[in-house]
N, C-alpha and C. Protein backbone atom coordinates (compact mmCIF):
# COMPACT_ATOMS: atom_id res chain seq x y z
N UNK A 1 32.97 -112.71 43.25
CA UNK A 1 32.67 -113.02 44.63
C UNK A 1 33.94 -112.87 45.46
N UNK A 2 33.86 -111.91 46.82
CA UNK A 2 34.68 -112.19 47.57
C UNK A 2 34.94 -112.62 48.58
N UNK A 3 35.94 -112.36 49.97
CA UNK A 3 35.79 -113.07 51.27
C UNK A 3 37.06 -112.11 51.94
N UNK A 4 36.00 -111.27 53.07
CA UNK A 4 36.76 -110.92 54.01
C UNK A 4 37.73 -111.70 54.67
N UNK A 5 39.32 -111.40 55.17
CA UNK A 5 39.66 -111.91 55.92
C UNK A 5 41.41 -111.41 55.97
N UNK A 6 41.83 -111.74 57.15
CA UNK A 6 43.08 -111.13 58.04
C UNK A 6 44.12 -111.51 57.28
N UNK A 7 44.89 -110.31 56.60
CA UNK A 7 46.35 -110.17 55.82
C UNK A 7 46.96 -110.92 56.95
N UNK A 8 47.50 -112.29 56.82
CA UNK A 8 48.61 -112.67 57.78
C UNK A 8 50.12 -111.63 57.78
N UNK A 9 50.39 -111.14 56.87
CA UNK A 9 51.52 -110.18 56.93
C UNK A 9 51.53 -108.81 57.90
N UNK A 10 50.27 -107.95 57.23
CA UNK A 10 50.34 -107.02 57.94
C UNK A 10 49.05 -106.77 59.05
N UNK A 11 48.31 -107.68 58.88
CA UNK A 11 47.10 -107.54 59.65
C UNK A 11 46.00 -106.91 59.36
N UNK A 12 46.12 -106.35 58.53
CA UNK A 12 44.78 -105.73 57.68
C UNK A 12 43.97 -106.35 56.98
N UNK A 13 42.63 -105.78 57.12
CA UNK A 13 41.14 -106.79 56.93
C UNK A 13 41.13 -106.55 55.36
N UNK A 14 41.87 -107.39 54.39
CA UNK A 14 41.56 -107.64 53.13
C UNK A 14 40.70 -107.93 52.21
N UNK A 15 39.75 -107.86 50.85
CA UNK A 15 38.83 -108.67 50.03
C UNK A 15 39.76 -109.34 49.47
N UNK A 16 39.65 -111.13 49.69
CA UNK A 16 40.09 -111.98 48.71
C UNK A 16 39.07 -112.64 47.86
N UNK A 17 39.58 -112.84 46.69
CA UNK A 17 38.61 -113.62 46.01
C UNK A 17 38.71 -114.81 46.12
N UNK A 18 37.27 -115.61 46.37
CA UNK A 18 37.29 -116.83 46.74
C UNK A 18 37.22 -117.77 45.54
N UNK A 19 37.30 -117.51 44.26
CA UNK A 19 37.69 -118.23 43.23
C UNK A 19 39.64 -118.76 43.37
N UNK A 20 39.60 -119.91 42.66
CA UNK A 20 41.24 -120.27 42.77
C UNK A 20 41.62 -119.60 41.82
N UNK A 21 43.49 -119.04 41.64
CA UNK A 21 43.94 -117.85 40.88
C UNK A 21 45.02 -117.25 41.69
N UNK A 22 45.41 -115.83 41.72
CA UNK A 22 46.70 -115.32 41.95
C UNK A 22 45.82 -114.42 43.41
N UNK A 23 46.59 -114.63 44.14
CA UNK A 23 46.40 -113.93 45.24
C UNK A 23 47.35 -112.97 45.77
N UNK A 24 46.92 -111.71 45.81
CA UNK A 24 48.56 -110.62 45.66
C UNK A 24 48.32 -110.00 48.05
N UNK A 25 49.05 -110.11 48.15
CA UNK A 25 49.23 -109.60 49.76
C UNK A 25 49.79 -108.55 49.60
N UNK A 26 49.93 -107.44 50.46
CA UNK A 26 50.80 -105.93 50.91
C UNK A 26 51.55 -106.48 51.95
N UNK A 27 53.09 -106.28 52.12
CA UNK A 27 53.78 -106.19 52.84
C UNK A 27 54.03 -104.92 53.40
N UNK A 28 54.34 -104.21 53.92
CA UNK A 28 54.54 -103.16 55.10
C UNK A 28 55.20 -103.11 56.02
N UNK A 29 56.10 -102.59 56.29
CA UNK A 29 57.03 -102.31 57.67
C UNK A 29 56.84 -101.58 58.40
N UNK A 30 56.25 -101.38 59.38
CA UNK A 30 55.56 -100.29 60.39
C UNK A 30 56.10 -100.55 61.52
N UNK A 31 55.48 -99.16 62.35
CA UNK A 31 55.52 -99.14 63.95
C UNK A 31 54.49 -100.17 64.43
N UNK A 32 53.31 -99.99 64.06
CA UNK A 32 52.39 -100.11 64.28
C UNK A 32 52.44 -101.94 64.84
N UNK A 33 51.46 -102.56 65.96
CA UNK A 33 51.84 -103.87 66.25
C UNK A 33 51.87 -105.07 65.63
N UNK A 34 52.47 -105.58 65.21
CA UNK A 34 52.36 -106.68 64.61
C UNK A 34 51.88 -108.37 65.38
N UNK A 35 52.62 -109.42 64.87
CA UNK A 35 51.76 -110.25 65.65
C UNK A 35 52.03 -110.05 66.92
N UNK A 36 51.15 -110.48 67.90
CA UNK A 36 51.08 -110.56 69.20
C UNK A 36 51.25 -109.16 69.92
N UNK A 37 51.31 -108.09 69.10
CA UNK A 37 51.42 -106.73 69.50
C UNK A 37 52.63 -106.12 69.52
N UNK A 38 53.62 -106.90 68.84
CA UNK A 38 54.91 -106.69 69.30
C UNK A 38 55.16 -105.31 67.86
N UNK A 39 55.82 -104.76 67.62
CA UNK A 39 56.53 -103.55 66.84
C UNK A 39 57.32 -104.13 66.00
N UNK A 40 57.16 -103.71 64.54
CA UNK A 40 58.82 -104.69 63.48
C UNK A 40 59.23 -103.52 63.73
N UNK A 41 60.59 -104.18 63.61
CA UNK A 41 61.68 -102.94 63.33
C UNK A 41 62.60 -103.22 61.92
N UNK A 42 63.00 -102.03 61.52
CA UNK A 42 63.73 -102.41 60.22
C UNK A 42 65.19 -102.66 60.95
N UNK A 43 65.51 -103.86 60.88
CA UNK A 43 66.68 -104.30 61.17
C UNK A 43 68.12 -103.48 60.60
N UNK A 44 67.79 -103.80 58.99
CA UNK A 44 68.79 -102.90 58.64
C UNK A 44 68.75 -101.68 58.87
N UNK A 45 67.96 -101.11 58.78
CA UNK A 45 68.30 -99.40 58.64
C UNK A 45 68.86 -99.31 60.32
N UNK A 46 68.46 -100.12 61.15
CA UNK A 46 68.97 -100.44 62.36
C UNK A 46 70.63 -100.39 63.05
N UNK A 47 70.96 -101.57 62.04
CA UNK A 47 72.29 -101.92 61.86
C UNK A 47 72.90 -100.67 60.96
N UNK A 48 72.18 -100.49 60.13
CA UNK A 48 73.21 -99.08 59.05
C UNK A 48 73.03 -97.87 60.18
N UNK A 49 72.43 -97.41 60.62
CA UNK A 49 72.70 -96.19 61.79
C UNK A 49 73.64 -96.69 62.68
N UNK A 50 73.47 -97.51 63.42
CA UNK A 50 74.70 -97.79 64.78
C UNK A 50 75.25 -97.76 63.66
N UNK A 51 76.06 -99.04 62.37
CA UNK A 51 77.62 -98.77 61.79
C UNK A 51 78.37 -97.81 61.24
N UNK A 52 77.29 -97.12 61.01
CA UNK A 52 77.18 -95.52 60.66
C UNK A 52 78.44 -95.01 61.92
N UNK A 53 77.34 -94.95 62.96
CA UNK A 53 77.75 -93.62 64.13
C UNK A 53 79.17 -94.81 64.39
N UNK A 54 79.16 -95.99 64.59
CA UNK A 54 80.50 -96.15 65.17
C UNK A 54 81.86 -96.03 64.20
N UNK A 55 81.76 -96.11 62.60
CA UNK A 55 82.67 -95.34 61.68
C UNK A 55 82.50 -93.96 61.46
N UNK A 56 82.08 -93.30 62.16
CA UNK A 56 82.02 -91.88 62.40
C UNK A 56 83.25 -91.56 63.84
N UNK A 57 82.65 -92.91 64.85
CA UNK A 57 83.49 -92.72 66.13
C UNK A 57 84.99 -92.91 65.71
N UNK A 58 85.19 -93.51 64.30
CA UNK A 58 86.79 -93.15 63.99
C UNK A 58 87.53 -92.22 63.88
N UNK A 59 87.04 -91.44 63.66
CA UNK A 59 87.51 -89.46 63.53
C UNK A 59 87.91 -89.10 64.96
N UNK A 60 87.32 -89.43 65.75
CA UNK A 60 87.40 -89.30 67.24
C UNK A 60 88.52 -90.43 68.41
N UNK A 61 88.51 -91.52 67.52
CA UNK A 61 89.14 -92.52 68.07
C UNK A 61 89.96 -93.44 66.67
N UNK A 62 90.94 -93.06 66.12
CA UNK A 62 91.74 -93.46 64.94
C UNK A 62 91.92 -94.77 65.27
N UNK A 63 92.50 -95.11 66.46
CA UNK A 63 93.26 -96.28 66.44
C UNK A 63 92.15 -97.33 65.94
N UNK A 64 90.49 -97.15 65.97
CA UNK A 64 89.69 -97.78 65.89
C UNK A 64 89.69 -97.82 64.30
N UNK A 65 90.48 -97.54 63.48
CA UNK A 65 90.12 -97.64 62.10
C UNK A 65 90.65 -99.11 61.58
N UNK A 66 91.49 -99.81 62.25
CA UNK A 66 92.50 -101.37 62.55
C UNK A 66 91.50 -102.20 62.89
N UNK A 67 90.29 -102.07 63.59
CA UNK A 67 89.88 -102.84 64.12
C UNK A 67 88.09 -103.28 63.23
N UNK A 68 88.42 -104.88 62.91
CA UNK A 68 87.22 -105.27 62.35
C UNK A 68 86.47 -105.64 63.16
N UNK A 69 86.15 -105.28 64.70
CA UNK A 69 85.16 -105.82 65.41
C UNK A 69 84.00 -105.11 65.26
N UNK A 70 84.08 -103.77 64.23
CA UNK A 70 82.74 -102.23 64.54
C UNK A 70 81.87 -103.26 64.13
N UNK A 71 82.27 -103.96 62.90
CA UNK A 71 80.84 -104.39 62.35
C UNK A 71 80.30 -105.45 63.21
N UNK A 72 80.81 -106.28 64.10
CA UNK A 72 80.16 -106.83 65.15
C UNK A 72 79.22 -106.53 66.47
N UNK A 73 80.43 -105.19 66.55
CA UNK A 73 79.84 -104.09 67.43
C UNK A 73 78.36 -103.52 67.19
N UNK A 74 78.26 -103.26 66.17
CA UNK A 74 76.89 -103.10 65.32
C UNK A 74 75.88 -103.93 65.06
N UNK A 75 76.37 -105.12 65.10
CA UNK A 75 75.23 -106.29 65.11
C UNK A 75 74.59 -106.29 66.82
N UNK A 76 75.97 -106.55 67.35
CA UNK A 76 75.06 -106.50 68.65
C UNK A 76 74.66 -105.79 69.17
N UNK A 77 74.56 -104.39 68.65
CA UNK A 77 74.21 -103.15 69.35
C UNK A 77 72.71 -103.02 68.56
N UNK A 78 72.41 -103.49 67.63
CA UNK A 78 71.02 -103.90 66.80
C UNK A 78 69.72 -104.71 67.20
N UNK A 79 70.89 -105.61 67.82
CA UNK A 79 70.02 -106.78 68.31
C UNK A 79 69.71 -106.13 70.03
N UNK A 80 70.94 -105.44 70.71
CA UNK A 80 69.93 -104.65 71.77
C UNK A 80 69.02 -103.62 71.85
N UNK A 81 69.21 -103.26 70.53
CA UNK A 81 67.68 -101.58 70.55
C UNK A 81 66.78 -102.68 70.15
N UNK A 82 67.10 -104.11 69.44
CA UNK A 82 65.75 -104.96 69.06
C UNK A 82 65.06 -105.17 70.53
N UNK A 83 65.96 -105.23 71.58
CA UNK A 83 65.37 -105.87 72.77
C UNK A 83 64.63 -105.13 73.36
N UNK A 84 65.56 -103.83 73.69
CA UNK A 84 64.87 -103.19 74.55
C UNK A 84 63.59 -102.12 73.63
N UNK A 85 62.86 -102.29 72.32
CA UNK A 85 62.29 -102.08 72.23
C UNK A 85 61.08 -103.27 72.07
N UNK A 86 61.26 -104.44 72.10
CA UNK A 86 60.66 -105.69 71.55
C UNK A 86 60.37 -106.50 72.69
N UNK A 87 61.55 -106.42 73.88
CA UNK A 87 61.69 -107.79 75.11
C UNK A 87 61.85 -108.76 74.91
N UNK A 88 62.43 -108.58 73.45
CA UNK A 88 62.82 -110.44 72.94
C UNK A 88 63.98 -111.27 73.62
N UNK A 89 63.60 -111.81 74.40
CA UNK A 89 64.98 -113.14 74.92
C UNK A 89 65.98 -113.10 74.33
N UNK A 90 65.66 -113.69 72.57
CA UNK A 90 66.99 -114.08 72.21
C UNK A 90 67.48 -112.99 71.79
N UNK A 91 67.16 -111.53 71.24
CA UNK A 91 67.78 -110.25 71.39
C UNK A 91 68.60 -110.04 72.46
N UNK A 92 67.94 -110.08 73.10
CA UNK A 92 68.90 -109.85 74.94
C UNK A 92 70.25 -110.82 74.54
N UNK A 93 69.72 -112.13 74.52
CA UNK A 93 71.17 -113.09 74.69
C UNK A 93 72.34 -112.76 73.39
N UNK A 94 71.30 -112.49 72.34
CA UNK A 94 72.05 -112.55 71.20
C UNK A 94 73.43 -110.96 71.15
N UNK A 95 72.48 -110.02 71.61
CA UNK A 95 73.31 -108.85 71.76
C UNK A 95 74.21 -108.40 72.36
N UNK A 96 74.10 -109.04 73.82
CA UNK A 96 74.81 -109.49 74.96
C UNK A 96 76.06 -109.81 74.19
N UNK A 97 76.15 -111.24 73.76
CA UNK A 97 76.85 -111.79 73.64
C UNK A 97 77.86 -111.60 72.41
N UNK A 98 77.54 -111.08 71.27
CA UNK A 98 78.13 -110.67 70.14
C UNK A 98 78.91 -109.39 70.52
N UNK A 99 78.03 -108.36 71.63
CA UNK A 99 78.98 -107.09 71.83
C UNK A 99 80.09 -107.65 72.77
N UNK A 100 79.98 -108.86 73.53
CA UNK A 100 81.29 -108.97 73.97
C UNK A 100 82.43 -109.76 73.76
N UNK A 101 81.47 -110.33 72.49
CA UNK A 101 82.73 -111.06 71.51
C UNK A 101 83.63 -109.97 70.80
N UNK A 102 83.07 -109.11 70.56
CA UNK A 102 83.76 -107.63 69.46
C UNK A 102 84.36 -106.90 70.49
N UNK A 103 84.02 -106.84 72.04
CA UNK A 103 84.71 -105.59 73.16
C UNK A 103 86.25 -105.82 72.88
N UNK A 104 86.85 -107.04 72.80
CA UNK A 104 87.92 -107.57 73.47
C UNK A 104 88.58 -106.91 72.45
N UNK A 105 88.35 -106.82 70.82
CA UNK A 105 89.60 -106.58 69.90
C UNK A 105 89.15 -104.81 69.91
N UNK A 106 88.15 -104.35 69.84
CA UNK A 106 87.92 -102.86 70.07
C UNK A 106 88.78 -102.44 70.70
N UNK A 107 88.84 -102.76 72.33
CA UNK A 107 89.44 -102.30 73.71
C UNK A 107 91.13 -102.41 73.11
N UNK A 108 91.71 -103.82 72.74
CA UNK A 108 92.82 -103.61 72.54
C UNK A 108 93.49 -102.62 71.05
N UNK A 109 92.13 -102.58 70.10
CA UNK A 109 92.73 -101.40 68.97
C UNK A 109 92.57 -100.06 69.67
N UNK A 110 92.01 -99.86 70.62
CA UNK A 110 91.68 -98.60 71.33
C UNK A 110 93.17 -98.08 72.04
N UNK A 111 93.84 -99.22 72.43
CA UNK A 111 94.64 -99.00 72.98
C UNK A 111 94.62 -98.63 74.95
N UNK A 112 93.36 -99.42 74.95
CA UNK A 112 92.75 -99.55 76.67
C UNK A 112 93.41 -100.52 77.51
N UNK A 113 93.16 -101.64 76.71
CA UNK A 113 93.30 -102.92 77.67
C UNK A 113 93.81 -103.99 76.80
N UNK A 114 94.72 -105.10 76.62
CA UNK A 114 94.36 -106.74 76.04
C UNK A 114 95.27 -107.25 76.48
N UNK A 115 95.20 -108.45 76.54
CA UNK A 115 95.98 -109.63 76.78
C UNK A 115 95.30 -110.66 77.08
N UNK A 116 95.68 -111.76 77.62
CA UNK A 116 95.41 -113.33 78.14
C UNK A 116 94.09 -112.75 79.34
N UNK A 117 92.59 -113.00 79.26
CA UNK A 117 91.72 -113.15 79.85
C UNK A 117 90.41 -112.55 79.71
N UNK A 118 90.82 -111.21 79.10
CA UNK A 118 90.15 -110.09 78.27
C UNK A 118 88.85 -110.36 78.07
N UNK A 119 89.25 -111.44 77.03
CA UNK A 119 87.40 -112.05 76.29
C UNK A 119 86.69 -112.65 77.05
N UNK A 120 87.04 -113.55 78.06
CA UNK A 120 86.43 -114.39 79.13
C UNK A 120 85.72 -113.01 80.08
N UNK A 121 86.69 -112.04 80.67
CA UNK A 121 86.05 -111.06 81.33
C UNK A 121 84.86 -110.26 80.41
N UNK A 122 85.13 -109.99 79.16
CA UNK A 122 83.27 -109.22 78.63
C UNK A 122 82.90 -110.75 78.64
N UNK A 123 82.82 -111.75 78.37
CA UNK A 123 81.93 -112.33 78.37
C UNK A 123 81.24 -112.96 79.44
N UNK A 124 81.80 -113.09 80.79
CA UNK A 124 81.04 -112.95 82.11
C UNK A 124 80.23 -111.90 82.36
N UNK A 125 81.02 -110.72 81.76
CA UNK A 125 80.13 -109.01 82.12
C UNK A 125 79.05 -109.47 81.73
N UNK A 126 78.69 -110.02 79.76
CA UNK A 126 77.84 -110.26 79.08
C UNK A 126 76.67 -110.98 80.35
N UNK A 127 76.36 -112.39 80.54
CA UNK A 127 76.51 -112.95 81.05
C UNK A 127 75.43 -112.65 82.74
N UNK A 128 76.75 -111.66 83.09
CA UNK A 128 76.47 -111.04 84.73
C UNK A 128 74.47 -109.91 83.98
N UNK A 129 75.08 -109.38 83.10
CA UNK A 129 74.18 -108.15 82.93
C UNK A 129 73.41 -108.93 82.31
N UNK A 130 73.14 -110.38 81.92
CA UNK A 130 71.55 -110.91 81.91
C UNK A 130 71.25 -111.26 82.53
N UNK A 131 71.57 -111.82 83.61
CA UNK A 131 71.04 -111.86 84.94
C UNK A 131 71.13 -110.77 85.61
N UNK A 132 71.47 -109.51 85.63
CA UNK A 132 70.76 -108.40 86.52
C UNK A 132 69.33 -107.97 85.73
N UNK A 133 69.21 -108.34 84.06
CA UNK A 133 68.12 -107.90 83.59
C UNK A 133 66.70 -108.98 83.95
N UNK A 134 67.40 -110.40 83.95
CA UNK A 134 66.50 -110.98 84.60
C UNK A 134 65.95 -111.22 85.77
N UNK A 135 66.82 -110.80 86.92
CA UNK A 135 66.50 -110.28 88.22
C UNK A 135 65.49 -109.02 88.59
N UNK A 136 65.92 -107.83 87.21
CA UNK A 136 64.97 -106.87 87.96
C UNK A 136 63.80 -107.18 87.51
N UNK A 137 63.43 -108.02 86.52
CA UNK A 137 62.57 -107.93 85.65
C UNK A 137 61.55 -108.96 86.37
N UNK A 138 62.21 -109.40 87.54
CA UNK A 138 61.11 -110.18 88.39
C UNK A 138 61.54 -111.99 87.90
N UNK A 139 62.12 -112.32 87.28
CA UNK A 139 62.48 -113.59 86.68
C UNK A 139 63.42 -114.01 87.66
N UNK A 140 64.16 -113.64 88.70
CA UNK A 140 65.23 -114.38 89.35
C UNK A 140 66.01 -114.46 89.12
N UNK A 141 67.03 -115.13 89.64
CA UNK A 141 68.80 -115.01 88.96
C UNK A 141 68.84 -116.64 88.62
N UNK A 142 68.99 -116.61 87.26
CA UNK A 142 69.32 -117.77 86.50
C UNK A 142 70.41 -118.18 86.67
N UNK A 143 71.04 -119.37 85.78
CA UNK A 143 72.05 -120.05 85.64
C UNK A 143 73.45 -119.23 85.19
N UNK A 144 72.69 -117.54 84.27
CA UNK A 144 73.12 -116.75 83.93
C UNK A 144 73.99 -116.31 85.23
N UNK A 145 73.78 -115.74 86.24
CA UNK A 145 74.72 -115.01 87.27
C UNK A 145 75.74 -115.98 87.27
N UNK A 146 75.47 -117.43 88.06
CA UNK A 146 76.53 -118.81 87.75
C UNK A 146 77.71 -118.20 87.12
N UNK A 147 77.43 -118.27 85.71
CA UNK A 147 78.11 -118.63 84.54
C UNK A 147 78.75 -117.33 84.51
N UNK A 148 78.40 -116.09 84.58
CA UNK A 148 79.04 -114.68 84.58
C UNK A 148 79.82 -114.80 85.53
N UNK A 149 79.90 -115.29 87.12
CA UNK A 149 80.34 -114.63 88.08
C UNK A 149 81.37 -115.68 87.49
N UNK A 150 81.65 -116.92 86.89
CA UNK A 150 82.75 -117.85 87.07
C UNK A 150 83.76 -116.55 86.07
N UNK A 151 83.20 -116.55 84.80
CA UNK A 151 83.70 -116.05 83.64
C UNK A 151 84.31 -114.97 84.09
N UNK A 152 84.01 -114.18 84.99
CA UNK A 152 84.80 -112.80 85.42
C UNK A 152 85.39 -113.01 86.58
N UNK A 153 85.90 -114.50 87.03
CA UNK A 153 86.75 -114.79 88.02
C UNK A 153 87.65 -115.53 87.05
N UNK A 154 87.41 -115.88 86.32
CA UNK A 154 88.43 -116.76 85.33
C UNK A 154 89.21 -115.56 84.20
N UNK A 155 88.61 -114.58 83.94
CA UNK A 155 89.27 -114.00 83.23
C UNK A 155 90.01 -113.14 83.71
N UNK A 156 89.32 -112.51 84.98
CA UNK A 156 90.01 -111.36 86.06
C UNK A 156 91.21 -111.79 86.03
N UNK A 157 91.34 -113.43 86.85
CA UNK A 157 92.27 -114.00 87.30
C UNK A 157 93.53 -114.05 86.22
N UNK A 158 92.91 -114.68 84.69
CA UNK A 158 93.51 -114.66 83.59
C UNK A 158 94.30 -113.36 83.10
N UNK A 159 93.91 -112.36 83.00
CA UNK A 159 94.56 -111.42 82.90
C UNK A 159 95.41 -110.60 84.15
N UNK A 160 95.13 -110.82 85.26
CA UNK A 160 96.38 -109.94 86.42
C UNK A 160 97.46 -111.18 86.34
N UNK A 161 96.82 -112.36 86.81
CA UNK A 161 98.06 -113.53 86.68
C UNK A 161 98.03 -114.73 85.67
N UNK A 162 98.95 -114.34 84.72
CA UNK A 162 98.30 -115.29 83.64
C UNK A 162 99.45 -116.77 83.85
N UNK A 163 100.12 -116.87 84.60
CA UNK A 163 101.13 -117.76 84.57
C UNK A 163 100.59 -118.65 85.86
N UNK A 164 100.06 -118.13 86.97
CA UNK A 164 99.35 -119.23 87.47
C UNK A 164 97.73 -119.25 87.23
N UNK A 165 97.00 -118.62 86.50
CA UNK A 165 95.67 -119.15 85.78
C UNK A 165 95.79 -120.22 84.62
N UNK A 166 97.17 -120.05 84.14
CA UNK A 166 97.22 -121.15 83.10
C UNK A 166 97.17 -122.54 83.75
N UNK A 167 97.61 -122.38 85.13
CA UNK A 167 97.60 -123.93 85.84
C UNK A 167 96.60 -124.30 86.62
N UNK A 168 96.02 -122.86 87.38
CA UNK A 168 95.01 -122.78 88.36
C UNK A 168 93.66 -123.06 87.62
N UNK A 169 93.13 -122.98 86.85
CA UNK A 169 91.68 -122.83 86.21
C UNK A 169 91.92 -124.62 85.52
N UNK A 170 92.65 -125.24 84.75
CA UNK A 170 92.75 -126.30 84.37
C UNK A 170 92.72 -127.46 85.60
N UNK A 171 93.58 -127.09 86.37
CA UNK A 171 93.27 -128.01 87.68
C UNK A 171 92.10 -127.72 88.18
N UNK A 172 91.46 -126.94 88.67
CA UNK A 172 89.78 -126.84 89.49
C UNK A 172 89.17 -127.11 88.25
N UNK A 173 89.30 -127.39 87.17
CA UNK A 173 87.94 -127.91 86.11
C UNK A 173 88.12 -129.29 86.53
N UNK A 174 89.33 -130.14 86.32
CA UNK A 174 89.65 -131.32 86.45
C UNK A 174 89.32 -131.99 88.06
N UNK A 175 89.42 -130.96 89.25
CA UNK A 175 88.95 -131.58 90.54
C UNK A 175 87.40 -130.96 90.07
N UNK A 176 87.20 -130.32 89.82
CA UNK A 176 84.97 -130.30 89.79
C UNK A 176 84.64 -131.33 89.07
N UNK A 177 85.29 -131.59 88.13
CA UNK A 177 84.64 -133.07 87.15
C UNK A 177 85.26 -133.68 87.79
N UNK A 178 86.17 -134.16 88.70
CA UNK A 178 86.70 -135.23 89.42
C UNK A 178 85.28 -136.10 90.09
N UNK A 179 84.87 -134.56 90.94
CA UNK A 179 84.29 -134.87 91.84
C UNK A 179 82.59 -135.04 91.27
N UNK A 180 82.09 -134.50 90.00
CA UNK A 180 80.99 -134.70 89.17
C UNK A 180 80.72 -136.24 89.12
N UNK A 181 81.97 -136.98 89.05
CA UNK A 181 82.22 -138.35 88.34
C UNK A 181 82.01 -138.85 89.61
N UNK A 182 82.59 -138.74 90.96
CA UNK A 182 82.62 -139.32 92.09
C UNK A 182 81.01 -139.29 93.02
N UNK A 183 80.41 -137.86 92.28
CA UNK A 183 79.13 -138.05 93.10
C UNK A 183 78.41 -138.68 92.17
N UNK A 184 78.49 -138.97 90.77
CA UNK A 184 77.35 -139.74 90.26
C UNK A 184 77.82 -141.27 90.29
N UNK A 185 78.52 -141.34 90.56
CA UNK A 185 78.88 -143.13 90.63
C UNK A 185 78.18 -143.69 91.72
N UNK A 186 78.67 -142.53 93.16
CA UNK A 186 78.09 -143.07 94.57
C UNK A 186 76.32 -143.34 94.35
N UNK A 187 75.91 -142.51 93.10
CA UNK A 187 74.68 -142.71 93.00
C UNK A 187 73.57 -143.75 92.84
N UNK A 188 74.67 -144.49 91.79
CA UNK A 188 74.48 -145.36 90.93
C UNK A 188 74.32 -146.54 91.76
């Protein structure tokens, strides 16, 4: 005796037997939609192509052979083809944010850019460019623009003048929470 019913894995209309016993499922990795319609993607073979092409980009760019950020570079460059083929949130944030944890030591094995502010600036960029994705996308400008526009005034600043950002950015945290503390007391 059996019993129609929906492979939770891959979605296909299965015969199970309705006696108790071993129940075997097909797993599958497809294009094809999965739950909620969304597409799997093979992550790895994902990640092994970008780390691929960017240790390939060493032949072309040596100085990049010093630098252990590719394989970061690659994660987050994974997690954005996850997005922009998927629209997953935390893809977006996750990719965002890992490629601009890895920009800062790339850029300086590249021999482009580094010093004192560097990382703070990709990570406002990070940051800025989820809120332009959530802006066009009809969602509004989140807390995200906020937090980017500070991060690429703090790092800008950090890197052209790093001898008065070391004093300037510590004092305006200390007068904004000054004044955090002063408006919630009056509250109280």
């Amino acid at each position: 005796m059996t019993e129609r019913r929906d492979n939770p894995v891959s979605g296909e209309v299965i015969e199970a037997p309705t006696s108790p016993g071993v129940h075997a499922y097909g797993w599958e990795w497809s294009d094809v939609g999965g739950p909620r319609g969304r597409s799997r993607l093979p992550w790895f073979g994902i990640f092994l192509v970008v780390f691929g092409i960017l240790l390939l980009g060493q032949l072309w760019f040596p100085a990049l052979a010093t630098a252990g950020s590719l394989l970061f570079l690659a994660v987050g460059v994974a997690f954005l083809v996850s997005w922009v083929v998927n629209r997953g949130v935390a893809s977006l944030y996750l990719g965002s944010i890992i490629v601009a944890l890895a920009a800062p030591g790339l850029l300086a094995a590249a021999g482009i850019v580094e010093g004192t502010g560097v990382g703070t600036l990709c990570l406002g960029v990070a940051f800025l460019f989820i809120a332009a994705v959530r802006w066009v996308s009809g969602s509004g400008v989140g807390w995200q623009a906020a937090l980017g526009g500070l991060l690429v005034v703090i790092g800008a600043t950090s890197f052209a003048l790093p001898a008065l950002a070391a004093v300037v950015w510590p004092l305006a945290i200390v007068i904004v929470g000054a004044l955090l503390l002063f408006r919630s007391s009056r509250r109280a």
